[in-house]
N, C-alpha and C. Protein backbone atom coordinates (compact mmCIF):
# COMPACT_ATOMS: atom_id res chain seq x y z
N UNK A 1 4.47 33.42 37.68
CA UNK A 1 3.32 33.18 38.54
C UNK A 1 3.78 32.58 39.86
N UNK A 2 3.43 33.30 41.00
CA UNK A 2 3.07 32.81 42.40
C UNK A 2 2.78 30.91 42.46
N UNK A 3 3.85 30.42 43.22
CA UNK A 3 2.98 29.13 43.02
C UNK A 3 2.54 29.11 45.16
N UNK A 4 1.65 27.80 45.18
CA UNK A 4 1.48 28.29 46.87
C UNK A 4 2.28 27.90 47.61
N UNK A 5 3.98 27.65 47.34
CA UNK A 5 4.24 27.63 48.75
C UNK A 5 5.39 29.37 48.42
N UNK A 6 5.20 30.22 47.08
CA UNK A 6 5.55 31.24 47.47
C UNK A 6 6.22 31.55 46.20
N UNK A 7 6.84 30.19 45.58
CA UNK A 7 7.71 30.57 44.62
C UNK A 7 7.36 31.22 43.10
N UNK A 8 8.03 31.71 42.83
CA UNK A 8 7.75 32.73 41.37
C UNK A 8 8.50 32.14 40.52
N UNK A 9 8.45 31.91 39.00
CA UNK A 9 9.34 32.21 37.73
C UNK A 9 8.80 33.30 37.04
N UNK A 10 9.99 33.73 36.82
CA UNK A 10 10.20 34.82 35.45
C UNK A 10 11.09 34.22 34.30
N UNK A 11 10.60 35.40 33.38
CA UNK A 11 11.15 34.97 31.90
C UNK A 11 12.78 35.90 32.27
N UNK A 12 13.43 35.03 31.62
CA UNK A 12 15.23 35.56 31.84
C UNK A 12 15.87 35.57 30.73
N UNK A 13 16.89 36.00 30.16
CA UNK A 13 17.33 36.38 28.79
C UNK A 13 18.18 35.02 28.58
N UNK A 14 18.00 33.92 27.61
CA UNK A 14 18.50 32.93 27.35
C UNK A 14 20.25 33.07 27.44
N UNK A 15 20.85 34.30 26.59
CA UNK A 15 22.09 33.83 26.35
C UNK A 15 21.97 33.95 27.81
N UNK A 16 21.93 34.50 28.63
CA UNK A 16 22.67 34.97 29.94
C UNK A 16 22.59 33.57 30.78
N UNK A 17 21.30 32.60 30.67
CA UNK A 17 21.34 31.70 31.36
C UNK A 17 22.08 30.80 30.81
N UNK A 18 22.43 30.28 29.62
CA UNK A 18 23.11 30.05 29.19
C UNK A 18 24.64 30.08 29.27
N UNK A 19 25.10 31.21 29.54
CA UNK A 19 26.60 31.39 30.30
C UNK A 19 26.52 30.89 31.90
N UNK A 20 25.39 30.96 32.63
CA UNK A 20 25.91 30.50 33.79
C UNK A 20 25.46 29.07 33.87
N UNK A 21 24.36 28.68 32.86
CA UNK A 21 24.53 27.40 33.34
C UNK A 21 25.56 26.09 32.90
N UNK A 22 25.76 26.60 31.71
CA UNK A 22 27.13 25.71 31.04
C UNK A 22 26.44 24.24 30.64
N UNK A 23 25.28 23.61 30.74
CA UNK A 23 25.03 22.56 30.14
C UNK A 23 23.68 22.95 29.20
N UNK A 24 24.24 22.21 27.99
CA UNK A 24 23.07 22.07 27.04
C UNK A 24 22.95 20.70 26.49
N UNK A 25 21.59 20.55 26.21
CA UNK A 25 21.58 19.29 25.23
C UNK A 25 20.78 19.30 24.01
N UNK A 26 21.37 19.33 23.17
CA UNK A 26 20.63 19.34 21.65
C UNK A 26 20.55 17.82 21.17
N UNK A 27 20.03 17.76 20.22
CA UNK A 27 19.76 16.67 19.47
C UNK A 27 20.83 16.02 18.00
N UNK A 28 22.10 16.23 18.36
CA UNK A 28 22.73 16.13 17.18
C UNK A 28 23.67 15.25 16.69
N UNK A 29 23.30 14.08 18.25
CA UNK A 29 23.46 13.04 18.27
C UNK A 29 22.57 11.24 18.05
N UNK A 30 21.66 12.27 17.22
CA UNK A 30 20.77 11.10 16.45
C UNK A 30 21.58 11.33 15.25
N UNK A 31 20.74 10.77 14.39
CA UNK A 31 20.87 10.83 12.90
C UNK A 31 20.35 11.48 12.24
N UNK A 32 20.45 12.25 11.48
CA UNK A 32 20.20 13.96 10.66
C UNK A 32 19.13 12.80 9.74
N UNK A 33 18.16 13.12 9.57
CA UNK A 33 17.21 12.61 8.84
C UNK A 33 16.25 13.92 8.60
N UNK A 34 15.70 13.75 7.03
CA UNK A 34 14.36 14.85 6.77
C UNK A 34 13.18 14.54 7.83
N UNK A 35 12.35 15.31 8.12
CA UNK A 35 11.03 15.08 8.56
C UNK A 35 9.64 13.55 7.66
N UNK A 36 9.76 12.87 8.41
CA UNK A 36 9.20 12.82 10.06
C UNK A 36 10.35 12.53 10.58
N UNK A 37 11.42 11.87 10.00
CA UNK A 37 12.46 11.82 10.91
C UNK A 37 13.05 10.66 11.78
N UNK A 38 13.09 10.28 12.71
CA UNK A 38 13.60 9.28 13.28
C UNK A 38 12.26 9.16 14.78
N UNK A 39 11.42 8.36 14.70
CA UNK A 39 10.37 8.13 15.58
C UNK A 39 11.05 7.64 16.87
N UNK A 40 10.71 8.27 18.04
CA UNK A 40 11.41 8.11 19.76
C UNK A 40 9.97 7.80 20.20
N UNK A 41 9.76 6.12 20.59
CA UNK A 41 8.81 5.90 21.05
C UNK A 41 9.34 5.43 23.09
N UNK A 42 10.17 5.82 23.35
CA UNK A 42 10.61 5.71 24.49
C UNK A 42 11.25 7.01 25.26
N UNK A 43 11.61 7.08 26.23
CA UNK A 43 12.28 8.08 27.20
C UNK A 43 13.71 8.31 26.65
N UNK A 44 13.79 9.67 26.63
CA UNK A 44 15.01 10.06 25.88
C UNK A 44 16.54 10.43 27.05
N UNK A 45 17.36 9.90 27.50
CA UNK A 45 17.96 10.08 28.67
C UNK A 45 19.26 10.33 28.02
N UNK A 46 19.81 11.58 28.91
CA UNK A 46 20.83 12.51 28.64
C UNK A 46 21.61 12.71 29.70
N UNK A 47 22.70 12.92 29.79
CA UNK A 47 23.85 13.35 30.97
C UNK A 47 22.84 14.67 31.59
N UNK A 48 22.38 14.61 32.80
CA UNK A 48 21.52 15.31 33.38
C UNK A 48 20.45 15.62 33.08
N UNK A 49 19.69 14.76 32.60
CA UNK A 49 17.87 15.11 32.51
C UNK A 49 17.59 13.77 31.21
N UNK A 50 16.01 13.82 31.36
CA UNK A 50 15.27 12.45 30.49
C UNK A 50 13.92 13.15 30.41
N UNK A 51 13.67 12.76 29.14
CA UNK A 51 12.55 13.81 28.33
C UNK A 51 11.92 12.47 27.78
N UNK A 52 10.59 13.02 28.17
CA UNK A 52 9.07 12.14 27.67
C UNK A 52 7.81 13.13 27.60
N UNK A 53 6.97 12.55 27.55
CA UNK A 53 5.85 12.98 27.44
C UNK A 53 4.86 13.55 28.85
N UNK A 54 5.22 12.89 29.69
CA UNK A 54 4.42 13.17 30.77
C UNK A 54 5.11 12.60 31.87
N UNK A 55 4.75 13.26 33.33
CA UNK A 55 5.21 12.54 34.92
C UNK A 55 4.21 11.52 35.06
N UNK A 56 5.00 10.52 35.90
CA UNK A 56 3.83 9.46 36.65
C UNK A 56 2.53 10.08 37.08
N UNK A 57 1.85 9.41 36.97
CA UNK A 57 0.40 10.10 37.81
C UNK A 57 -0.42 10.73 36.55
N UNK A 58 0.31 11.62 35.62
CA UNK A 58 -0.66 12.94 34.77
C UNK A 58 -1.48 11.86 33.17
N UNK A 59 -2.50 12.31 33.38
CA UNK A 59 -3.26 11.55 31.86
C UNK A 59 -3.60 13.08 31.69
N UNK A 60 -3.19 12.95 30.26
CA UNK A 60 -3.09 14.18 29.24
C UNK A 60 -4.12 13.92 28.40
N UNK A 61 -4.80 15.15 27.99
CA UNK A 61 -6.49 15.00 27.37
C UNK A 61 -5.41 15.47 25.81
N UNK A 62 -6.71 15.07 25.05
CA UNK A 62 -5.95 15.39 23.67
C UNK A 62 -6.97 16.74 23.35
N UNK A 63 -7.29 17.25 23.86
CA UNK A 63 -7.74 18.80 23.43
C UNK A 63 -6.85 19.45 23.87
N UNK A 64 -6.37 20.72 23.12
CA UNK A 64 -5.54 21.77 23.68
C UNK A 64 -5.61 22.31 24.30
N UNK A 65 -4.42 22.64 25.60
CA UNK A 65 -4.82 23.63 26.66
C UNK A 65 -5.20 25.04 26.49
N UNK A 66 -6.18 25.28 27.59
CA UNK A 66 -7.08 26.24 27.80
C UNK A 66 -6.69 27.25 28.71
N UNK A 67 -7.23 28.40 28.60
CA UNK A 67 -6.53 29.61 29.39
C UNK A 67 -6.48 29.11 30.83
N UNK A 68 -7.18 28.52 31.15
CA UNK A 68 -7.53 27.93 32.73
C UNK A 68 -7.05 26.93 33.43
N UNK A 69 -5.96 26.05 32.11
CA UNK A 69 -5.27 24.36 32.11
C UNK A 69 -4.75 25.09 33.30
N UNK A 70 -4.58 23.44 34.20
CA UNK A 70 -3.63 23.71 35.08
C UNK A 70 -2.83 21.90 35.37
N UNK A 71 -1.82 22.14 34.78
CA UNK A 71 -1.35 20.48 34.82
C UNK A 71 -1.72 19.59 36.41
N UNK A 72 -2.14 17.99 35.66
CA UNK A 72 -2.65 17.43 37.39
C UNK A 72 -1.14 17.58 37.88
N UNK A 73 -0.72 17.17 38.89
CA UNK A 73 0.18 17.21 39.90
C UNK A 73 0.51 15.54 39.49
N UNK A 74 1.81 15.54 39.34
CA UNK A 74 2.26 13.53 39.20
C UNK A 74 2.17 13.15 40.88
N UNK A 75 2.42 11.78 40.31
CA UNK A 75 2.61 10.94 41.52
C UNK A 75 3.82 10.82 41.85
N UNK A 76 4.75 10.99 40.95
CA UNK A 76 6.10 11.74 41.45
C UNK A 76 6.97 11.86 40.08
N UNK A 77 8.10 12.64 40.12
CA UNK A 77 8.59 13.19 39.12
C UNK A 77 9.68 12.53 38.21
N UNK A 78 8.60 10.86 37.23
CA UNK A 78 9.27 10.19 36.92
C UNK A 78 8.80 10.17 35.88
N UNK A 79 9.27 10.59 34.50
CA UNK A 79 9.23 10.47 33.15
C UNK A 79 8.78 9.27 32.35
N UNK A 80 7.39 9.91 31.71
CA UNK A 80 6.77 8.33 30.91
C UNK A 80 6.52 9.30 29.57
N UNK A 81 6.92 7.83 28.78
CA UNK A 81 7.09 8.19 27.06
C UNK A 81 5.53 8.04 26.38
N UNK A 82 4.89 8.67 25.72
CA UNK A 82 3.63 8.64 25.28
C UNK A 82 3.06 7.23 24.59
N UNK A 83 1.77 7.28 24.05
CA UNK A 83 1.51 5.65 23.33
C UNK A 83 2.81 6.08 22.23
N UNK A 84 2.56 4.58 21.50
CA UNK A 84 3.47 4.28 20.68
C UNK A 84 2.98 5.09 19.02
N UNK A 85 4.35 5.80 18.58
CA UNK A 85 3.58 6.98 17.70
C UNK A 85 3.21 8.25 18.15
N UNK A 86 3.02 8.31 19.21
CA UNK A 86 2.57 9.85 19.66
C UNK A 86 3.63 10.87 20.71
N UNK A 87 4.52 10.03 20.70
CA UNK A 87 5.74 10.13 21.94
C UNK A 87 6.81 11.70 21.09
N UNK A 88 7.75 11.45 20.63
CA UNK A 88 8.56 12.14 19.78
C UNK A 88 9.06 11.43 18.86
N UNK A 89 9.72 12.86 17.96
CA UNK A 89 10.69 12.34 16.99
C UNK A 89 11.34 13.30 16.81
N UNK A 90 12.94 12.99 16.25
CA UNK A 90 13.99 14.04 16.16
C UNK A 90 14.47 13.58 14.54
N UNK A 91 14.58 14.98 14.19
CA UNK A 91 14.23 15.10 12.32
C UNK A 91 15.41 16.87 11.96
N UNK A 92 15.48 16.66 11.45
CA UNK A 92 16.64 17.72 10.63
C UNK A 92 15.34 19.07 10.64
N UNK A 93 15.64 20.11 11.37
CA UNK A 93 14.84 21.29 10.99
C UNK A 93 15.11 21.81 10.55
N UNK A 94 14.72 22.54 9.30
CA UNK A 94 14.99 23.71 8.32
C UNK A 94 15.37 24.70 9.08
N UNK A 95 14.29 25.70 9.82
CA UNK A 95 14.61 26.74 10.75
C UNK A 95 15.60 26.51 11.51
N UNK A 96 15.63 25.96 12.24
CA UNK A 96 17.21 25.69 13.35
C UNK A 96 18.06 25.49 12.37
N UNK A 97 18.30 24.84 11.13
CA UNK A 97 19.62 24.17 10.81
C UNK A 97 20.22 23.01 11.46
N UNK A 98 19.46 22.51 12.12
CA UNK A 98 20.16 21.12 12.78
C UNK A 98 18.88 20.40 13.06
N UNK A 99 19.26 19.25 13.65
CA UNK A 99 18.16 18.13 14.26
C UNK A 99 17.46 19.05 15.56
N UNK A 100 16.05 18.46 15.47
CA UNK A 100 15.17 18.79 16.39
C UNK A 100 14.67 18.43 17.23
N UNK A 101 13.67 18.41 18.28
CA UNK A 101 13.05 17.69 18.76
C UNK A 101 11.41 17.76 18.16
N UNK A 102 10.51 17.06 18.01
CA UNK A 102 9.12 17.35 17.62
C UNK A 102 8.44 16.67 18.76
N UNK A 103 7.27 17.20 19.30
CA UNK A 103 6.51 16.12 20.36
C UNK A 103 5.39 15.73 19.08
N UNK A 104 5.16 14.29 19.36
CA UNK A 104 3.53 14.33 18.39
C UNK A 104 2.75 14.06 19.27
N UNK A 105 1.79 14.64 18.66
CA UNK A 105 0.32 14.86 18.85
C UNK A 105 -0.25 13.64 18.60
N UNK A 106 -1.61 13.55 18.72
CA UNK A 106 -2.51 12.53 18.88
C UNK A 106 -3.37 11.90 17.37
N UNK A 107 -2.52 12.59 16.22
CA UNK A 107 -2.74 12.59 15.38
C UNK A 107 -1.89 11.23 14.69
N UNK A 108 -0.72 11.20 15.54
CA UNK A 108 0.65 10.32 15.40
C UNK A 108 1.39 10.92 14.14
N UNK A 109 2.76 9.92 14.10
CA UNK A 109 4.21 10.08 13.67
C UNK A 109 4.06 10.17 12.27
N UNK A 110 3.16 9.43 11.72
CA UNK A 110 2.87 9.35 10.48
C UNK A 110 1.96 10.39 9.64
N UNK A 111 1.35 11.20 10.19
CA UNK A 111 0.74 12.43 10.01
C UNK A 111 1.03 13.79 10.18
N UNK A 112 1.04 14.63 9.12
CA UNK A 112 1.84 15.23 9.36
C UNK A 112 0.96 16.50 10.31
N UNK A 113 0.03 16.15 10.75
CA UNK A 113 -0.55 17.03 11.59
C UNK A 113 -0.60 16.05 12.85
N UNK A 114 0.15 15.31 12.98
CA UNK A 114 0.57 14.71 14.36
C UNK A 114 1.52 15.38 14.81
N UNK A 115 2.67 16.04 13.93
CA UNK A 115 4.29 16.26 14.28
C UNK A 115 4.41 17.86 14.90
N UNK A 116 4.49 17.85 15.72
CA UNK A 116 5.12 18.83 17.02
C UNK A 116 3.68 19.18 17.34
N UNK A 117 2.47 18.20 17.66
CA UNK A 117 1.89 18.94 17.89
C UNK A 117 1.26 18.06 19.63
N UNK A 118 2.05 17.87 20.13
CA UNK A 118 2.12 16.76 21.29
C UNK A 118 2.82 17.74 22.41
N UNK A 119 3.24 17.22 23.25
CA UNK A 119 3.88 17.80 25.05
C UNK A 119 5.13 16.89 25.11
N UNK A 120 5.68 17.87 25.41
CA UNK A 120 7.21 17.10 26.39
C UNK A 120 7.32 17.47 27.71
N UNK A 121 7.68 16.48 28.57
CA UNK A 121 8.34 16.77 29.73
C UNK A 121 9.70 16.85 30.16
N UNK A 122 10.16 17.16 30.85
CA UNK A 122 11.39 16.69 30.92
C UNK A 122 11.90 17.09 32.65
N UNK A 123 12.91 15.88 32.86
CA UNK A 123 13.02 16.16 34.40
C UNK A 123 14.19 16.07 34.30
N UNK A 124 14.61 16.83 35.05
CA UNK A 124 16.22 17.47 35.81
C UNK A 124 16.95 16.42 36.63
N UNK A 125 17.93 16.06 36.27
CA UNK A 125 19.17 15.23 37.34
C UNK A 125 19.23 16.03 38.55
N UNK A 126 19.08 17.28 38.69
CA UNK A 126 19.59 18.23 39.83
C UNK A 126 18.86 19.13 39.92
N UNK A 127 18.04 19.88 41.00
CA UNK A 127 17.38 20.77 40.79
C UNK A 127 18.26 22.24 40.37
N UNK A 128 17.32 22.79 39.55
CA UNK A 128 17.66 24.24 39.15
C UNK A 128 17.02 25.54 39.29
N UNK A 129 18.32 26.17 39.17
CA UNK A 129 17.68 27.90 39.68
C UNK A 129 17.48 28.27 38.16
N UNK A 130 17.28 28.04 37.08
CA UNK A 130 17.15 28.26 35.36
C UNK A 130 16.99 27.57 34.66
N UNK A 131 16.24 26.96 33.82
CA UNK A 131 15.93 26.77 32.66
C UNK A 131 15.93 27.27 31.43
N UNK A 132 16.19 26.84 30.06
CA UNK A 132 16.15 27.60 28.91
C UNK A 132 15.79 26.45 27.68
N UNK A 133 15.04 26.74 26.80
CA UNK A 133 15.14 26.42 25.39
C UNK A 133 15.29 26.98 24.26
N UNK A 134 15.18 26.34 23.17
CA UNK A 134 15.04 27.54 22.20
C UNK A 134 14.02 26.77 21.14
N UNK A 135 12.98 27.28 20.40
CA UNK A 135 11.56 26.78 20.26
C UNK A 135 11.51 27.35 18.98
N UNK A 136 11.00 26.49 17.80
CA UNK A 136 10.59 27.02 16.43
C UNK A 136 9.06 26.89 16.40
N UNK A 137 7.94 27.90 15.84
CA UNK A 137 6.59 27.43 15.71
C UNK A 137 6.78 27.75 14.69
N UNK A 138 5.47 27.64 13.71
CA UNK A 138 4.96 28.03 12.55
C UNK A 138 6.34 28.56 11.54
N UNK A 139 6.39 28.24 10.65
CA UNK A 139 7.31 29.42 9.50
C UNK A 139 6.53 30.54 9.23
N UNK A 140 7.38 31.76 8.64
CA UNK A 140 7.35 32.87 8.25
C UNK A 140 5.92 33.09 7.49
N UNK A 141 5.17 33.72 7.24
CA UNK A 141 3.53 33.67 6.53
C UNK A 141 3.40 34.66 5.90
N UNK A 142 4.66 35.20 4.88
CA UNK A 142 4.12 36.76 4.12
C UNK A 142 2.87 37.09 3.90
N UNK A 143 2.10 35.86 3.10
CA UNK A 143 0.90 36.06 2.59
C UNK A 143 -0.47 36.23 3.72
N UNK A 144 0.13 35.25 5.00
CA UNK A 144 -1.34 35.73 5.87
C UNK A 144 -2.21 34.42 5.80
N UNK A 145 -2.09 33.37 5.36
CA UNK A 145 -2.95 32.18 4.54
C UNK A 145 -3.13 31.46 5.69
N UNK A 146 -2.27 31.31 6.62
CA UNK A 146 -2.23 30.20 7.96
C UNK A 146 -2.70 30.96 8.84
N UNK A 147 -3.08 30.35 9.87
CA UNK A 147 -3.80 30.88 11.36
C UNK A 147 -2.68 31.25 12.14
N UNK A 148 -2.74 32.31 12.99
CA UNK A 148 -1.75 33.13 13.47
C UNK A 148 -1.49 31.84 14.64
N UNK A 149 0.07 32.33 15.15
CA UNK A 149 0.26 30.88 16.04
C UNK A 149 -0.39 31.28 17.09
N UNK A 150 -0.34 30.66 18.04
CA UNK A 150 -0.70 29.97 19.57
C UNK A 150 -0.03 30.66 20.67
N UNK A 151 -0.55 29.71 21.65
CA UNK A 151 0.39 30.16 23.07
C UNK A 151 1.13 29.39 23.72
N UNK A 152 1.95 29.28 24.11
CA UNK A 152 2.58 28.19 24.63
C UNK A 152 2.65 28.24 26.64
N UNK A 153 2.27 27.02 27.02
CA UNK A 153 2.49 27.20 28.24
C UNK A 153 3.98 26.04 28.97
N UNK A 154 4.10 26.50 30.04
CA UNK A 154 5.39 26.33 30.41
C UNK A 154 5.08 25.89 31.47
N UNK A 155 5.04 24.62 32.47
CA UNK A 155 4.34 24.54 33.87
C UNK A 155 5.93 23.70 34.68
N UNK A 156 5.61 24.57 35.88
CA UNK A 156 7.40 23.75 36.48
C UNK A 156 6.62 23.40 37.90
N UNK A 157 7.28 22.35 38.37
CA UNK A 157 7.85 21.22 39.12
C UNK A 157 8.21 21.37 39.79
N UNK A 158 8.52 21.46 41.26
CA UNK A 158 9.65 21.57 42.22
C UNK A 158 10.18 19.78 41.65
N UNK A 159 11.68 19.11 42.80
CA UNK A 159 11.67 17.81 42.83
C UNK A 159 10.80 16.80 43.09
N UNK A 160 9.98 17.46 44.07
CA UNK A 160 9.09 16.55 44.39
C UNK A 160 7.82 16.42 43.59
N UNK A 161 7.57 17.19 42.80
CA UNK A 161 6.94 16.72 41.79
C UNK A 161 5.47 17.81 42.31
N UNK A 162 5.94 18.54 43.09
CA UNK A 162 5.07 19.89 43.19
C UNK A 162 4.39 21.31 42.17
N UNK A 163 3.79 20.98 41.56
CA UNK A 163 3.66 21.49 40.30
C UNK A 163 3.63 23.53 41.61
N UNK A 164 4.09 24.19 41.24
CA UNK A 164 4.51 25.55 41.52
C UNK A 164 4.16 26.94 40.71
N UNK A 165 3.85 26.72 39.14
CA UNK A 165 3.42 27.85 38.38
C UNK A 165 3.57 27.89 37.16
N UNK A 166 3.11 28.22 36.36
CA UNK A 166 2.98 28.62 34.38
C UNK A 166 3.29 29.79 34.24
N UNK A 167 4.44 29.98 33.16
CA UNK A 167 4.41 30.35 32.22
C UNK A 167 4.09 30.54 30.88
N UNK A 168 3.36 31.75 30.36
CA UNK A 168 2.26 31.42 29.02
C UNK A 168 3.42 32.62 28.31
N UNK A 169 3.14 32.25 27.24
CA UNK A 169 4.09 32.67 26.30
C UNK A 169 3.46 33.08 24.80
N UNK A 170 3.07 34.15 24.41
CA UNK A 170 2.73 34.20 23.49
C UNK A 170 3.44 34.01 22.50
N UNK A 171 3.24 32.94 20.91
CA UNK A 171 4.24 32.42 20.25
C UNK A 171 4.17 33.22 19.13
N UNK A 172 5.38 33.29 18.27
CA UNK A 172 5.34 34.21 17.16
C UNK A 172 6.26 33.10 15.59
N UNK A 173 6.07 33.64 14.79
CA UNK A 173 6.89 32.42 13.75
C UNK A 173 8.17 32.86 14.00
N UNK A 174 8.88 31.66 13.52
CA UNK A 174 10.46 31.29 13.31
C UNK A 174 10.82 30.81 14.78
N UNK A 175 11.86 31.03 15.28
CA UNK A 175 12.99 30.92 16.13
C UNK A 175 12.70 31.78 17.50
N UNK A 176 12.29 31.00 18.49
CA UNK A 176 12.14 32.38 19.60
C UNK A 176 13.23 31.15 20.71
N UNK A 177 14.08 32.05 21.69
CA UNK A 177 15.00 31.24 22.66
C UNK A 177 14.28 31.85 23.95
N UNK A 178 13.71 30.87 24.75
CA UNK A 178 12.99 30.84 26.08
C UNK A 178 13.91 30.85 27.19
N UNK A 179 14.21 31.80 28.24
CA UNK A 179 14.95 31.10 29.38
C UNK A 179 13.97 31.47 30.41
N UNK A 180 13.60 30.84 31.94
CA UNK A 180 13.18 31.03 33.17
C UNK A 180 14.00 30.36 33.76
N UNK A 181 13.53 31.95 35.20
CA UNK A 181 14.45 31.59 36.32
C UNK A 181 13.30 31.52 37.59
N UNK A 182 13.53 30.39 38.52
CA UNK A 182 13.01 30.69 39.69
C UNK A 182 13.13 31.52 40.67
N UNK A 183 12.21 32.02 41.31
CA UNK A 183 12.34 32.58 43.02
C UNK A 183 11.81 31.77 43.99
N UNK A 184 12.82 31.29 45.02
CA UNK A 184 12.38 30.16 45.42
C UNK A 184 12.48 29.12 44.88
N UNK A 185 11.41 28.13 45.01
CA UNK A 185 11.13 26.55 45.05
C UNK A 185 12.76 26.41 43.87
N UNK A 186 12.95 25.41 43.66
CA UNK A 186 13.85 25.26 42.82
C UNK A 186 13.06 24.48 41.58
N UNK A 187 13.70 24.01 40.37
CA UNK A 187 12.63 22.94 39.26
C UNK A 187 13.29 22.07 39.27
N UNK A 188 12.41 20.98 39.34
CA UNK A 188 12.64 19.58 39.60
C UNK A 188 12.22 19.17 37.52
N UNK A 189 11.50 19.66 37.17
CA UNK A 189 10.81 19.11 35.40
C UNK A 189 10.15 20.17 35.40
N UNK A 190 10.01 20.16 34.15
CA UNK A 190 9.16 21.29 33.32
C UNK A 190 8.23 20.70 31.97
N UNK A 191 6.80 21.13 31.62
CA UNK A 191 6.11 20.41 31.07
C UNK A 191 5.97 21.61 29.79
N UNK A 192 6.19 21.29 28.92
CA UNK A 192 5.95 22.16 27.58
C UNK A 192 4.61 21.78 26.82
N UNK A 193 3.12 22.56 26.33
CA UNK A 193 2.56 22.25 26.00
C UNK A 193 2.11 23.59 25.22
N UNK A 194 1.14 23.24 24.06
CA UNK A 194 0.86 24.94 23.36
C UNK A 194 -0.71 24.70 22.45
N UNK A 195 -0.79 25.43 21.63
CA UNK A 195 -2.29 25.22 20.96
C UNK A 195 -2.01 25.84 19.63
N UNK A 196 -0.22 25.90 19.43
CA UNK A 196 -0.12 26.77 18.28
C UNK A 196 -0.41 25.50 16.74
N UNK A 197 -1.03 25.97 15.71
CA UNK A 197 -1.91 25.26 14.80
C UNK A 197 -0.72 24.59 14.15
N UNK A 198 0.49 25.22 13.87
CA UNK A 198 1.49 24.40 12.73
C UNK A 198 2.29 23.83 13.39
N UNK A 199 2.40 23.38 14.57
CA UNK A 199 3.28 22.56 15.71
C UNK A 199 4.80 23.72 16.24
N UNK A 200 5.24 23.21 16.74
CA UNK A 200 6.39 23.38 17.82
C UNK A 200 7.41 22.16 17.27
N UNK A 201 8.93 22.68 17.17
CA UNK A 201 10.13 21.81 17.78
C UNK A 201 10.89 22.59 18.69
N UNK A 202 11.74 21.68 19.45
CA UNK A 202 12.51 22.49 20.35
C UNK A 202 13.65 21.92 20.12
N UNK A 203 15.15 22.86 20.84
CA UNK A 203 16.71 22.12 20.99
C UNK A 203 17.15 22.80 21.96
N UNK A 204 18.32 22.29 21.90
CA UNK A 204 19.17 23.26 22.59
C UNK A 204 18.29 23.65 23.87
N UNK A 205 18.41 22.66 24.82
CA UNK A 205 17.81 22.48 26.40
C UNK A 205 19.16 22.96 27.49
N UNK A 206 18.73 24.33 27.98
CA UNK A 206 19.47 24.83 28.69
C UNK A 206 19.64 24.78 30.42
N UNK A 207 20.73 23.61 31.11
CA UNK A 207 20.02 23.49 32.25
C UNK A 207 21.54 23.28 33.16
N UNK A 208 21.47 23.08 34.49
CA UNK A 208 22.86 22.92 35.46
C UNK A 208 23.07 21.47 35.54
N UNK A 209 24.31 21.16 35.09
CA UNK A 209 24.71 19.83 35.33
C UNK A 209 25.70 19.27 36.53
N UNK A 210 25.42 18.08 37.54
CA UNK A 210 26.31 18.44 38.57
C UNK A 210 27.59 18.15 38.02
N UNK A 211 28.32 19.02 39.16
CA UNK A 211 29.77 19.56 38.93
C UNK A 211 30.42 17.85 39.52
N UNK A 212 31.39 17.87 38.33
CA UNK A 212 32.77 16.69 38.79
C UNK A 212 33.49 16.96 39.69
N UNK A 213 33.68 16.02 40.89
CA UNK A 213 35.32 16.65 41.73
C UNK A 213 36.38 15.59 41.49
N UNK A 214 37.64 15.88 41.01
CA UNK A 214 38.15 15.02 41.01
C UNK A 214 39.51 14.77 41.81
């Protein structure tokens, strides 16, 4: 989507962004714990980027976004961790095979219809021409018994905290790997939010880290 001062994202093939961008950050430096897992009631900060819940400025409604959401615009592009309980947690996922990320929902940490069913943000050390994740919803449903998943939306940031355009994503079960690339504006953060019924985790955050000179 067009944002107004011109810039576009598109969806881009993960491995590929992935080879050029050379930094990832997974979660596999907590502690491998079953679900719920290890509760992150604070800002999660990583060698190039820090993941929370929301930018300065944005109050997040606890109804799920709507075809029409359009994230408020922060007061600038500085990472705040949700109430206490509703923030994240990183827990051993079956589907991935490794530790996860979960956002909770408003349901909280202790419920299990609190767990991935919340927003992450996350803001960039450096602006970027790509982004990537890789995103588990719902498990597999031979039988049909659960509500088909959701949609997920994707809203980016210039640095300045210029919200620029969404990406909606229709979600499917198991394992799907997300990459976008900009035209134009560059991304300063990116806000992950969805309406799919059995929650979301994410890993493996695909992004440019600045280069060492030595």
């Amino acid at each position: 989507m067009a944002g107004a001062a011109g810039a576009q994202v598109v969806e881009a093939d993960y491995d590929t962004v992935a080879a050029e961008l050379g930094g990832v950050f997974d979660f596999e430096a907590f502690e491998v714990l079953p679900e719920p897992g290890a509760r992150i009631d604070g800002v999660i900060l990583g060698p190039g980027l820090s993941i929370g819940e929301r930018f300065q400025g944005q109050r997040l409604h606890d109804d799920p976004p709507r075809e029409s959401a359009r994230p408020l615009e922060p007061e600038a592009l500085v990472v705040l961790p949700g109430a206490a309980g509703q923030n994240h947690a990183v827990a051993h996922h079956a589907g991935f095979g490794s530790n996860a990320l979960f956002p909770i929902g408003p349901a909280g940490f202790e419920r299990i219809e609190g767990r991935g069913e919340g927003v992450t943000s996350i803001r960039f050390g450096i602006p970027q021409a790509a982004v990537g994740f890789r995103l588990h919803a719902d498990y597999a449903d031979p039988l049909g018994v659960r509500p088909p998943p959701g949609v997920l939306r994707v809203h980016f940031f210039d640095p300045g905290g210029g919200f620029f355009g969404t990406q909606v994503v229709e979600l499917r079960h198991g394992v799907m790997s997300l990459a976008f690339r900009s035209l134009g504006a560059r991304i300063g953060g990116i806000q992950i939010e969805h309406d799919d019924p059995g929650g979301i985790a994410l890993d493996d955050l695909l992004f440019a880290i600045p280069q060492v000179v030595g």
